[in-house]
Every structure is written in C-alpha cells, then in structure tokens.
Protein backbone atom coordinates (compact mmCIF):
# COMPACT_ATOMS: atom_id res chain seq x y z
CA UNK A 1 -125.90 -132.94 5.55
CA UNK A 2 -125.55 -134.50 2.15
CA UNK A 3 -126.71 -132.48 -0.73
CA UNK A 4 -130.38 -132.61 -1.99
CA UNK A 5 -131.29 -133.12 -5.88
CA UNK A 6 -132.30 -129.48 -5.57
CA UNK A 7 -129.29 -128.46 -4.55
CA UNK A 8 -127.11 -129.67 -6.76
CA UNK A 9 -127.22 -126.41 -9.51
CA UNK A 10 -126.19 -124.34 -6.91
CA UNK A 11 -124.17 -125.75 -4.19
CA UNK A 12 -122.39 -128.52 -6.04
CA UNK A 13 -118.59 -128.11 -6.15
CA UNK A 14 -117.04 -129.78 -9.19
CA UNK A 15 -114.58 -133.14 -8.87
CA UNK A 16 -111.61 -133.42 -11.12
CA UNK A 17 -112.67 -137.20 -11.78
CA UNK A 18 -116.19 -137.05 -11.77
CA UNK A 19 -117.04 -141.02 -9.85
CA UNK A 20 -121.01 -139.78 -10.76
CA UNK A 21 -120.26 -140.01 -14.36
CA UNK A 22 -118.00 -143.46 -14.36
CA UNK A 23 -121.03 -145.17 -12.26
CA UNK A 24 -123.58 -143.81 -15.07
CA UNK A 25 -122.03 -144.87 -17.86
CA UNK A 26 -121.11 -148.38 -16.36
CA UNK A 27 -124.93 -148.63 -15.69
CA UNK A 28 -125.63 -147.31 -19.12
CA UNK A 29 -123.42 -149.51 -20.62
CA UNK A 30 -123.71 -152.97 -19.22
CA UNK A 31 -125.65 -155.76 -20.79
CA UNK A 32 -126.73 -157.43 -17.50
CA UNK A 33 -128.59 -155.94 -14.18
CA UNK A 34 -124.94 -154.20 -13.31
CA UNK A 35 -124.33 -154.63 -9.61
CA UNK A 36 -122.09 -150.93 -8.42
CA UNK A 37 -120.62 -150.87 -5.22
CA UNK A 38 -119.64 -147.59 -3.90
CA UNK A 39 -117.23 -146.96 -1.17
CA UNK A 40 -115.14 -144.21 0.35
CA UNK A 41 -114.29 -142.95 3.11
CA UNK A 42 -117.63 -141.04 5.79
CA UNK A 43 -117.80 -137.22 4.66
CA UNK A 44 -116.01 -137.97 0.90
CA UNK A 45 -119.46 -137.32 -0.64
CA UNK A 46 -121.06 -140.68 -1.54
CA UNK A 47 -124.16 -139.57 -1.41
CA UNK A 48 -123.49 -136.45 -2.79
CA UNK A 49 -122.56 -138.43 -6.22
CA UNK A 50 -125.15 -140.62 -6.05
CA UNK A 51 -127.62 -137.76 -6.05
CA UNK A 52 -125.61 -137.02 -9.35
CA UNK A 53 -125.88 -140.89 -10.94
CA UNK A 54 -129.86 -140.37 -10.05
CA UNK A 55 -130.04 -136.91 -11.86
CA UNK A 56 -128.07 -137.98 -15.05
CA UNK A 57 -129.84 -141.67 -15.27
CA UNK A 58 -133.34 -139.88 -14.18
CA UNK A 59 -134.31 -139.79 -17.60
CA UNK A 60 -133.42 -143.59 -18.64
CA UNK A 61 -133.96 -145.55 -15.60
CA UNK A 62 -136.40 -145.28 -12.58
CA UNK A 63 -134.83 -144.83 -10.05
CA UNK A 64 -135.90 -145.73 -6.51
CA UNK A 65 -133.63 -144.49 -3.24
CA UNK A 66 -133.40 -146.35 0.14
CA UNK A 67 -131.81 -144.29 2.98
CA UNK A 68 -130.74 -147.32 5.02
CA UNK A 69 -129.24 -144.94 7.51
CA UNK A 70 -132.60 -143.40 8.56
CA UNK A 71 -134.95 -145.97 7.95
CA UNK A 72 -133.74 -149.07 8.92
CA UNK A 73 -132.37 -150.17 12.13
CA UNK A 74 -128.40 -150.34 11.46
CA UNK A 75 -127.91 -151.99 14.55
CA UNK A 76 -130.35 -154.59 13.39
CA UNK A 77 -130.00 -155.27 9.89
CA UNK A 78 -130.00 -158.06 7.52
CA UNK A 79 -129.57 -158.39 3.71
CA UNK A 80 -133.95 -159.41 3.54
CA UNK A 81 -134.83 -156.05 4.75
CA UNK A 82 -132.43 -154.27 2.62
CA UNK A 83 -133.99 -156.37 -0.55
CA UNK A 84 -137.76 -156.01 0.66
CA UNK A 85 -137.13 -152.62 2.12
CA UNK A 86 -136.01 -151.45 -1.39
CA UNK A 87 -138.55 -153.03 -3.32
CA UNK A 88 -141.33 -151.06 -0.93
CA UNK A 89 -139.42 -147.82 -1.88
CA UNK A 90 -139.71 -148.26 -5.59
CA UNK A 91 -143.56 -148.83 -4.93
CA UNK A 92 -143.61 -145.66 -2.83
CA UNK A 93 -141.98 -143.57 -5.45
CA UNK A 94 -144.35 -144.77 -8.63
CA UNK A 95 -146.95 -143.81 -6.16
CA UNK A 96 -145.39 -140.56 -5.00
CA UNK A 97 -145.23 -139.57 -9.31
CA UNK A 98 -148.86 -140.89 -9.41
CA UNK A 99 -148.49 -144.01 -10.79
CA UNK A 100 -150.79 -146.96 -10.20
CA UNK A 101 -149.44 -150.48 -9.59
CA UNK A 102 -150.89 -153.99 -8.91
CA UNK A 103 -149.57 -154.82 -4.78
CA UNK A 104 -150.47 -158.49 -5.74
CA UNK A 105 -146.20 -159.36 -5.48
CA UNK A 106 -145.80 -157.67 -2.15
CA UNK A 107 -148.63 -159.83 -0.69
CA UNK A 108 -147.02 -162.95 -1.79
CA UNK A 109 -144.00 -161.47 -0.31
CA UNK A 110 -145.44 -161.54 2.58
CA UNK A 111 -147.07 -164.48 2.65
CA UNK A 112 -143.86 -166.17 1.85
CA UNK A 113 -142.41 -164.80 5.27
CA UNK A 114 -145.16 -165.59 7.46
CA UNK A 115 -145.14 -168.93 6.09
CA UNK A 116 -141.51 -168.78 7.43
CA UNK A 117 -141.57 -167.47 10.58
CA UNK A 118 -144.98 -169.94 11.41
CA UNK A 119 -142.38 -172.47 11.05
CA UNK A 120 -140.13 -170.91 13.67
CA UNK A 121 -143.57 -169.66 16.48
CA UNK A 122 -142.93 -166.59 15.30
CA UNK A 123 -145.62 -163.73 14.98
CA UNK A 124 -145.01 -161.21 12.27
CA UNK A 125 -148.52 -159.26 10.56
CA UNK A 126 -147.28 -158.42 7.54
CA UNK A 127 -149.58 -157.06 4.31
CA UNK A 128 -148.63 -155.42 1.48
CA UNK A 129 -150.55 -151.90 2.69
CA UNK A 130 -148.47 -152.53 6.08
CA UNK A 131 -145.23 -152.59 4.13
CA UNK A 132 -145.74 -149.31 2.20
CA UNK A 133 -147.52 -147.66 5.23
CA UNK A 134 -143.61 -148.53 6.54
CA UNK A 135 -142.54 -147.05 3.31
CA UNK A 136 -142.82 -143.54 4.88
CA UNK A 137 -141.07 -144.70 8.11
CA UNK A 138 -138.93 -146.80 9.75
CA UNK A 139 -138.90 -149.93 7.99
CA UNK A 140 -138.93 -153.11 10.48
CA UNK A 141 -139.69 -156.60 9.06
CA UNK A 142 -139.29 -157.75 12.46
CA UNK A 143 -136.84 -160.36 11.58
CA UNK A 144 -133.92 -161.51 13.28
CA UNK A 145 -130.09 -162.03 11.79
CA UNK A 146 -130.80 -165.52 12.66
CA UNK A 147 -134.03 -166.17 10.78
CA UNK A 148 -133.26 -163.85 7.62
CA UNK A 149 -130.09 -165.98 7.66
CA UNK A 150 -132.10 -169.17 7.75
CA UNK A 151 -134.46 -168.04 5.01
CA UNK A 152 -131.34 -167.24 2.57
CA UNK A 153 -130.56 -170.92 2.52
CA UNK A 154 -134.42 -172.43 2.42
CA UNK A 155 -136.54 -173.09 -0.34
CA UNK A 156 -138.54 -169.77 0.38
CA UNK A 157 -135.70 -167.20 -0.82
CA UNK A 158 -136.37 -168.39 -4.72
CA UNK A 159 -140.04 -167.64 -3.68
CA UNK A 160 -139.11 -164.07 -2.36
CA UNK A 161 -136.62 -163.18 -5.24
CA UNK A 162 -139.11 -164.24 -7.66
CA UNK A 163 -141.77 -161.78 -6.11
CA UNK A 164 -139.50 -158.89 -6.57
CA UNK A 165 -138.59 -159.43 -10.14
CA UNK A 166 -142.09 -159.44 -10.59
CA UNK A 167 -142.24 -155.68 -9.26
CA UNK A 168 -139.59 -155.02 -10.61
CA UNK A 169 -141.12 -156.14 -13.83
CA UNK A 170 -143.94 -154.30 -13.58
CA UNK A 171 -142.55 -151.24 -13.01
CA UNK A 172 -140.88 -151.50 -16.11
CA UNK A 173 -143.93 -152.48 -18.37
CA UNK A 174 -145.88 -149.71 -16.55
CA UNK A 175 -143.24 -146.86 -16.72
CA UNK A 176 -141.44 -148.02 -20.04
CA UNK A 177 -138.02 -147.91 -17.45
CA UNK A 178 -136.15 -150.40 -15.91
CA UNK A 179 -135.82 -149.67 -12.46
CA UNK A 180 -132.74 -148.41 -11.10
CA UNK A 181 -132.09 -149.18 -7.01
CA UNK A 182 -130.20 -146.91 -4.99
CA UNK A 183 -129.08 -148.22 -1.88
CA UNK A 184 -127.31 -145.97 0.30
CA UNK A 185 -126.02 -146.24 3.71
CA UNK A 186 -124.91 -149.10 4.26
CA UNK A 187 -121.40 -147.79 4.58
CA UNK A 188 -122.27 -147.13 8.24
CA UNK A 189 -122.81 -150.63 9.31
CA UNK A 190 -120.81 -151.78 11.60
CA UNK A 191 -118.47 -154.09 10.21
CA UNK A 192 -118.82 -157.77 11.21
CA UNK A 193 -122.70 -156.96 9.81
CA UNK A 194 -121.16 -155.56 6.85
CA UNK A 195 -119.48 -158.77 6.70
CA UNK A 196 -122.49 -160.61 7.25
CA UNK A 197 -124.91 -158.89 4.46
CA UNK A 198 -121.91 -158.66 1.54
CA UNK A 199 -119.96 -161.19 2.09
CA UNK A 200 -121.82 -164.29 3.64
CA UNK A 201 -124.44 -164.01 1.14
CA UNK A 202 -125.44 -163.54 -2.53
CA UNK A 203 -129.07 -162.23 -2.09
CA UNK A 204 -127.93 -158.80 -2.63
CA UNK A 205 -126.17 -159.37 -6.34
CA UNK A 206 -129.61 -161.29 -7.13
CA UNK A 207 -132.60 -158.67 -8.30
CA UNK A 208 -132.55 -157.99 -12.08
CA UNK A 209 -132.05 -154.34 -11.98
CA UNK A 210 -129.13 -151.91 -11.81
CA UNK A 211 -128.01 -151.26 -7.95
CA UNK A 212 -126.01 -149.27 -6.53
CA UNK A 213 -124.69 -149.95 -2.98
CA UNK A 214 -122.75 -148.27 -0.74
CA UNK A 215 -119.90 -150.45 1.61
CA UNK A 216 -117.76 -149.41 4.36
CA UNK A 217 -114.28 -148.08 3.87
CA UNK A 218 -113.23 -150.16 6.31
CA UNK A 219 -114.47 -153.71 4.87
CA UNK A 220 -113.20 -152.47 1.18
CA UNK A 221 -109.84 -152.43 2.56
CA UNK A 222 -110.16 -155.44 4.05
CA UNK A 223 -109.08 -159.45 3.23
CA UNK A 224 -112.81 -160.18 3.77
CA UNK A 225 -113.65 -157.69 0.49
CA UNK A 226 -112.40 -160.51 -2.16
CA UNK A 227 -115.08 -162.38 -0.90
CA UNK A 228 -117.17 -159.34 -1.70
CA UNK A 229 -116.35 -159.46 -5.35
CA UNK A 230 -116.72 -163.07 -5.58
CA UNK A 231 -120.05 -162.87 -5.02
CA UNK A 232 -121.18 -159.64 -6.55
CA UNK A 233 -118.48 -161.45 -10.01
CA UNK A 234 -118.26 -159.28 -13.17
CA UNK A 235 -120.18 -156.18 -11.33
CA UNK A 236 -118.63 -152.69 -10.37
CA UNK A 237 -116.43 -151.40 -7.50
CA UNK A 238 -115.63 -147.93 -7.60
CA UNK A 239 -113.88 -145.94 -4.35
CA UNK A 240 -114.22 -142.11 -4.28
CA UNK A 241 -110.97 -141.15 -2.78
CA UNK A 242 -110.37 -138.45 -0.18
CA UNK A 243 -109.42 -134.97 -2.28
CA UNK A 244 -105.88 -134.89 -2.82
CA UNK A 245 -104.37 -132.10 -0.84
CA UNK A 246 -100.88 -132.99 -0.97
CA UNK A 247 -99.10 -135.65 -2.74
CA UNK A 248 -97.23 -138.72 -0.73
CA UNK A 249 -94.02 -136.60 -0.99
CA UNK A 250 -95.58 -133.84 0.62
CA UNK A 251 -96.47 -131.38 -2.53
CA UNK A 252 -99.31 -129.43 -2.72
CA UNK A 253 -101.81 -130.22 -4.67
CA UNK A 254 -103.68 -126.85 -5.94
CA UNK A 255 -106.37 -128.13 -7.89
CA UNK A 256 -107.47 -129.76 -4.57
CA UNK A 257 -107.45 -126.45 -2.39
CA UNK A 258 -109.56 -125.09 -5.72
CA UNK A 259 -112.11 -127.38 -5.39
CA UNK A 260 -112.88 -126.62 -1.61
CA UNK A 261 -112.72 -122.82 -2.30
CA UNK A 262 -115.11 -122.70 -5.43
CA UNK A 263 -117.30 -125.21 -2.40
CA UNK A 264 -117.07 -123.11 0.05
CA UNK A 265 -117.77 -119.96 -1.99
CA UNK A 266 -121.09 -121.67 -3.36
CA UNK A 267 -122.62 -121.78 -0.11
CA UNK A 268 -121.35 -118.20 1.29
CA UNK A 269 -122.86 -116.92 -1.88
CA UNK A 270 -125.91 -119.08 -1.63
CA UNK A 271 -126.31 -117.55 1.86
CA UNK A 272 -125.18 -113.82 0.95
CA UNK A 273 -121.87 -113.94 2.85
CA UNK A 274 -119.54 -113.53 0.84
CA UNK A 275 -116.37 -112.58 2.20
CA UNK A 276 -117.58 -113.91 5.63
CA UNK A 277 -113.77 -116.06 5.75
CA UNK A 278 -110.64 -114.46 5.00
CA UNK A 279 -108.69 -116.74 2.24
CA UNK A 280 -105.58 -117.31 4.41
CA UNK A 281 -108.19 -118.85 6.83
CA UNK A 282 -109.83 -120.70 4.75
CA UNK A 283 -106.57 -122.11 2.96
CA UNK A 284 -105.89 -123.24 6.75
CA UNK A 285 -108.82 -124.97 7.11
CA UNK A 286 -108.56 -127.00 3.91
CA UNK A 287 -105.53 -128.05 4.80
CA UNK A 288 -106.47 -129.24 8.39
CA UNK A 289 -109.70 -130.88 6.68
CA UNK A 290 -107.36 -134.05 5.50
CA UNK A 291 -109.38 -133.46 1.87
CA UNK A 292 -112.50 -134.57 3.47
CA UNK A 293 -115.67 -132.18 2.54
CA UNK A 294 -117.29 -133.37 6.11
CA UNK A 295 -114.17 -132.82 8.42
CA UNK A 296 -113.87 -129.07 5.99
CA UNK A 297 -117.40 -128.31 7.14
CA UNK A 298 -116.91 -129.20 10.84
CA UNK A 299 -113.75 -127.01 11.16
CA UNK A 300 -115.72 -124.00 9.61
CA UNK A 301 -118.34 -124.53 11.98
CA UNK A 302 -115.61 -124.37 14.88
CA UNK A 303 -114.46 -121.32 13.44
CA UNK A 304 -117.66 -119.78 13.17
CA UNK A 305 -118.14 -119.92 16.95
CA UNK A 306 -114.19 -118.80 17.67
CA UNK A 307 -115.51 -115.88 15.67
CA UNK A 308 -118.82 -114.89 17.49
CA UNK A 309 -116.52 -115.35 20.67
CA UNK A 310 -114.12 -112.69 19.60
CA UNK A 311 -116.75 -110.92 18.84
CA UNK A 312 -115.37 -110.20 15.21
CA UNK A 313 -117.73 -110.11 12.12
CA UNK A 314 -115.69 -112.92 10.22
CA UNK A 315 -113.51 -116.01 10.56
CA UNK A 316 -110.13 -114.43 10.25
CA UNK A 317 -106.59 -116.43 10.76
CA UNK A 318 -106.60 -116.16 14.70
CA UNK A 319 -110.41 -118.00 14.77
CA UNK A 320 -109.11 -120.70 12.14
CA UNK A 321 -106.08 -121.53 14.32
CA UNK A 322 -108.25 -121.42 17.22
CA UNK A 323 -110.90 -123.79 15.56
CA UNK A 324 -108.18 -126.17 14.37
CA UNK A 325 -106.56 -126.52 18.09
CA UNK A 326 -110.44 -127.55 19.34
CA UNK A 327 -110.83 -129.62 16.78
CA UNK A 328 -107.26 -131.57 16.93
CA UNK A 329 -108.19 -132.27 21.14
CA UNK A 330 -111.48 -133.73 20.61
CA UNK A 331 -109.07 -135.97 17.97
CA UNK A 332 -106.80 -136.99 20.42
CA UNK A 333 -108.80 -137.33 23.94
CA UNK A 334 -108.90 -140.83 24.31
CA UNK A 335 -105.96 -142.44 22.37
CA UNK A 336 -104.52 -145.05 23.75
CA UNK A 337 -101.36 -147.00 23.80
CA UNK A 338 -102.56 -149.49 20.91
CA UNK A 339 -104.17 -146.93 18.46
CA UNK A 340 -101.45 -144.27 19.01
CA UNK A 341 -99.01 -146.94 17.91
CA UNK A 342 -100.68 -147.54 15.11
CA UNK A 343 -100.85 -143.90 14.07
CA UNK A 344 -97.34 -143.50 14.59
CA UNK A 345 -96.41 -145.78 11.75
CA UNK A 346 -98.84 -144.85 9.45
CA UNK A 347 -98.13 -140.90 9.98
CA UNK A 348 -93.66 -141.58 9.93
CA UNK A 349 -94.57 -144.20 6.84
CA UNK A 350 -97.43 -143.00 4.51
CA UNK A 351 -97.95 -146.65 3.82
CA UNK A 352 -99.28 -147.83 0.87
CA UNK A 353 -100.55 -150.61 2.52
CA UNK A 354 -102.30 -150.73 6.37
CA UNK A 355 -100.44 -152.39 9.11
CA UNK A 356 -101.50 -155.51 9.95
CA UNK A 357 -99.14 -157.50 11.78
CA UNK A 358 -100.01 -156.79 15.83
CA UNK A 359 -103.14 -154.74 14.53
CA UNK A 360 -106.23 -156.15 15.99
CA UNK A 361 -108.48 -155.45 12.85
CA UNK A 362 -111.45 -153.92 14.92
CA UNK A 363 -108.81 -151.05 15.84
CA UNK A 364 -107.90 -150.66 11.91
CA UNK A 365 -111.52 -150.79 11.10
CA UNK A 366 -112.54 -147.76 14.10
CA UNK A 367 -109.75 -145.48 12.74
CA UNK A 368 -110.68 -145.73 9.07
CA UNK A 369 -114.19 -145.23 10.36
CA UNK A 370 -113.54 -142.28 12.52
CA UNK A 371 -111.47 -140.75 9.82
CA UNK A 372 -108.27 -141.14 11.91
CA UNK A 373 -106.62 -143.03 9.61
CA UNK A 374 -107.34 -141.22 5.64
CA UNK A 375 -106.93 -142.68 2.18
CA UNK A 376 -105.77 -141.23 -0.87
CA UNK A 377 -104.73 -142.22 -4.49
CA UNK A 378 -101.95 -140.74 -6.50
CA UNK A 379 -100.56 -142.66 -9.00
CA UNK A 380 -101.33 -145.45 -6.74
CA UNK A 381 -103.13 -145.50 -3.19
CA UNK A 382 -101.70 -144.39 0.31
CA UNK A 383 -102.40 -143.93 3.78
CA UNK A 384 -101.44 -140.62 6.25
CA UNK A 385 -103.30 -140.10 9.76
CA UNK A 386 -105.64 -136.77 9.75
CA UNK A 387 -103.33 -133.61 9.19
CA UNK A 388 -105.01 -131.83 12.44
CA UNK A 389 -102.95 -134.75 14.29
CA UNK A 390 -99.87 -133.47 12.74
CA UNK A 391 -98.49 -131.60 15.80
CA UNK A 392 -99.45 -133.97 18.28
CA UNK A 393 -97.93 -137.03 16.36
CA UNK A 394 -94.92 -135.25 15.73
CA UNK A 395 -94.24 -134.66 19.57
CA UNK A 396 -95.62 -137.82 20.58
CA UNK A 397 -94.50 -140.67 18.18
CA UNK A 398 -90.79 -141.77 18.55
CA UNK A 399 -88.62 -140.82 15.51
CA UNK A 400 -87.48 -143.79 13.31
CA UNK A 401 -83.84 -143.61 14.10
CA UNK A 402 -84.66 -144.37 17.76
C-alpha cells in the first residue's frame, strides 16, 4: 500500500531527485491556478510523493485529496464526477478540521444537473447533504459518459464551473488558504477513458485552484498526450521515473541499490526485524525489482513464504532465487506470439523510443501498464522489459544476427 502522511518520518526512503519538492515549488511559484500532472509508471510511488507535496504545502494551501481509485467507479468515470467529486472532498475535509461552510453552491450544483438530466427523462436525487453523505463513500453521480459528455458542451457546464469557484472561494475567505486539489488515481484508468477525460475535454484545466492529477504511463507516452498539453497549455508535467538500477550500457547504478536498502531497512526496523534478509538476498531482489518499489515489495513477499517453507528463520540467497523464479512464471504465463515480439525488440534494443510500427497500441499500452515493458531516464529516457524476464528473453527471443 502507498504510504500514509503518518508514515512518512519513519518509513520514507529518500529519492535522489526529490519530484515532491519540484511539484511544490511549481505550485508555490506560479502566478495562475497551476494545473500539475503527474505520471509514472504503477508501483514508482506517485502517491507516495504526493503525500509529500500535501505535507510541505499543508501549511500554505488547503489541501483536499480525492482517491479516485477507491471511490469512484473507474470503469465508469467521467471528467464531471472527478470535478464534483473533488469539490465534495474539500467540503468533507473543512468539515473533518471543524470548519463550518455555507452548502448553498453544492445545491445549485445540483440543481444545475437535474435540470440536465430532466431534459434527457432521466432520474437523478441529488442534494447537497446527499453529495457529502457520498463524501464518505463511493461517489456515484449516476451519470453516464454520454450525458457528462453532453453537459461539457451545453450552456449548463459555465453554470457548474461557476458553482465550484464559488466553493472554492469560500474556502479560501473562510480558511485564509487557497485550496489545493489532489487528484489521485486516475493513472489506473483504462486508457481510451483516459483519453476521453484529458484529452477530449478542458473541464479538468478549468477550476481556479492548484491541482494535481495523476495520468497513465501509458497515455503520457502516447501521440494522444500532445493533445493533453494543449489543453492543460502553460501548466506542469512531471514523470517520476523508475529508480535507476543500471544505466542503458548496462552499469550499475549504486546510489539506486542504496535507496532500496536504506527502504527496506526502514520497515524491518519499524517492525523489529532487523537482519530478517541477508544483503546478498536482498541485493538480488533489487535487482530483479526493475527499480520499481511495488515489484521490490512483491518479490520480498515471495521470499518471505520460500522462507517459512524451508523452514529457515530468514530470507537467505536460496529463498531469493527461489522467489525470483515464481515471480518471473507468473510474468511469462500467457505471452503470446504478438507481445513476446514486442519484448524481444525492446529487451535486444533498449529503445529510446517504443515500437510502433506493427504494434497495435492497446498491446503497448497493457505492457507499460503491467510493468512488462519499464521506463527509465539517464541522460535521456529509455526502455528495457522487466529484468526478472531476463532469462527467459534471452532463450526465447532470436539473436539479431539471425
């Protein structure tokens, strides 16, 4: 799981390039309602930093943080419920910290959507108590793509964008902060949504206060992601990279392999165990982990259990190997033809750039997503395929002479 606020003192591990910091003072720093999007790879530690931006800014901004992983319906979202869903948060929080506000915006917002979806025999009982009852659950507007759509283009959106600068105004005159959104999961969309909310759209770049979003890896490294940055013009796009574990040219990088030992020696500590993995082990395991904290975590976990099997009191260099060979055939059960050709070039290459030519882009798009495909920068950005793969590629994928 990603790292709570109150976990940061002792479990946070250090970056070499703090992104936290560069998002903080672009916020700090801009003139305008800055617009941040935030993308990387799933296990880099997105939210992980953002918990970072929320603890530095806390005392400037206030901040309000949407989880759109857990309490919207990914499979069912649009860019209205992200906006509304949001504003409801920020409402929640001033009344989680005891502060009074005036609901009279969120009724109009409301109102404003009923008087939409009356046009299209549509039932939706909305109120402003219903929306922040919602606040503490799953947040459903009950609006369809096709309607949200259709309200981003009629005379109603101005009406609903002026509502929430008016909370958004009022938190500010009743806190003496402007408040600071915090939008995070949105990087697990799938991607023709993604497409949909970021790209097709502007509603997103429109409230007048700092947000940050997060985007899939997959649609940042995309065609369709200059369209992102046309509409969200002038604003931020930062990328937390993958750690670097080994340069392109294959040399190791040891300030990477120090950052995942002082991590992983902040939560044996935390949990009395030190000592509990034997450092050739572990150096194993951060290699196999492709510089990905999530992937690092997993193979630990394997190892744990290779461990308990062997009846042995720690993960020694005979559970790590064993952990690493479980994890690299769940990897490659169910490659086929198309994505194993795909891997081939990318693991003989180390492209700079993706593949596209014969690559359907949904097959680009799953690997990035399922962290087949990885993405690092160093001096410049680059591609490899996950190093637990390495064995398997190397006897399956034809050499280049051939």
């Amino acid at each position: 799981m990603p790292l709570k606020e109150a976990d940061l003192e002792t479990l946070y591990a250090e970056r070499n390039v703090s992104i936290a910091s560069d998002i903080s003072d672009s916020i700090r720093m801009s003139e305008s309602a800055v617009k941040v999007v935030l993308t990387g790879q799933r296990g880099s530690g997105k939210t992980t930093e953002l918990r970072r931006v929320t603890r530095e800014l806390k005392d400037e901004f206030f901040p309000a943080w949407l989880d759109v992983e857990s309490r919207l319906d990914l499979f069912n979202i649009n860019h209205l419920e992200v906006l509304i869903g949001t504003t409801v948060t920020m409402y929640k929080t001033a009344e989680e910290k005891g502060i009074t506000l005036d609901t009279a915006s969120l009724d109009r917002i409301t109102e404003t959507i009923q008087k939409v979806t009356r046009k299209r025999n549509l039932s939706i009982d909305l109120s402003a108590p219903k929306l922040l009852e919602m606040a503490v659950g799953t947040f459903k507007l009950g609006l369809n793509w096709e309607t949200a759509k259709d309200i981003n283009v009629e005379p109603e959106v101005s009406d609903i964008l002026a509502h929430i600068s008016e909370s958004v105004a009022q938190i500010q005159a009743t806190t003496g902060y402007l408040p600071l959104w915090i939008v995070d999961g949105l990087d697990k969309v799938e991607f023709d949504m993604a497409k949909k909310i970021f790209a097709e759209s502007s509603l997103l770049a429109r409230p007048p206060c700092p947000i940050i979003y997060t985007v899939p890896f997959a649609l940042s490294h995309s065609p369709q992601f200059e369209i992102v940055k046309t509409v969200f013009s002038g604003d931020v796009c930062r990328e937390l990279p993958n750690v670097l574990l080994f340069t392109r040219e294959g040399e190791r990088v040891e300030d990477g392999f120090r950052f995942f030992e002082d991590l992983v020696a902040k939560r044996l500590q935390a949990a009395q165990a030190e000592g509990f993995i034997e450092s050739q082990a572990l150096r194993a395991l951060i290699q196999k982990s492709g510089g990905v904290v999530r992937e690092l975590i997993y193979l630990v976990r394997y190892g744990v259990q290779e461990a308990k099997r062997r009846k042995i009191e720690r993960i020694d260099l005979v559970s790590a190997l064993a952990a690493i060979d479980r994890f690299k055939k769940e990897k490659v059960r169910g490659l086929d033809s198309e994505r194993l050709t795909l891997l081939c070039q990318i693991y003989r290459d180390r492209p700079q750039v993706l593949p596209s030519e014969g690559i359907r882009e949904e097959v680009r798009s799953e690997l990035q997503a399922t962290l087949y495909i990885l993405y690092y920068e160093d001096g410049g950005q680059w591609y490899w395929t996950h190093p637990v793969l390495e064995d398997f590629l190397e006897a399956q994928c034809p050499k280049k002479n051939q």
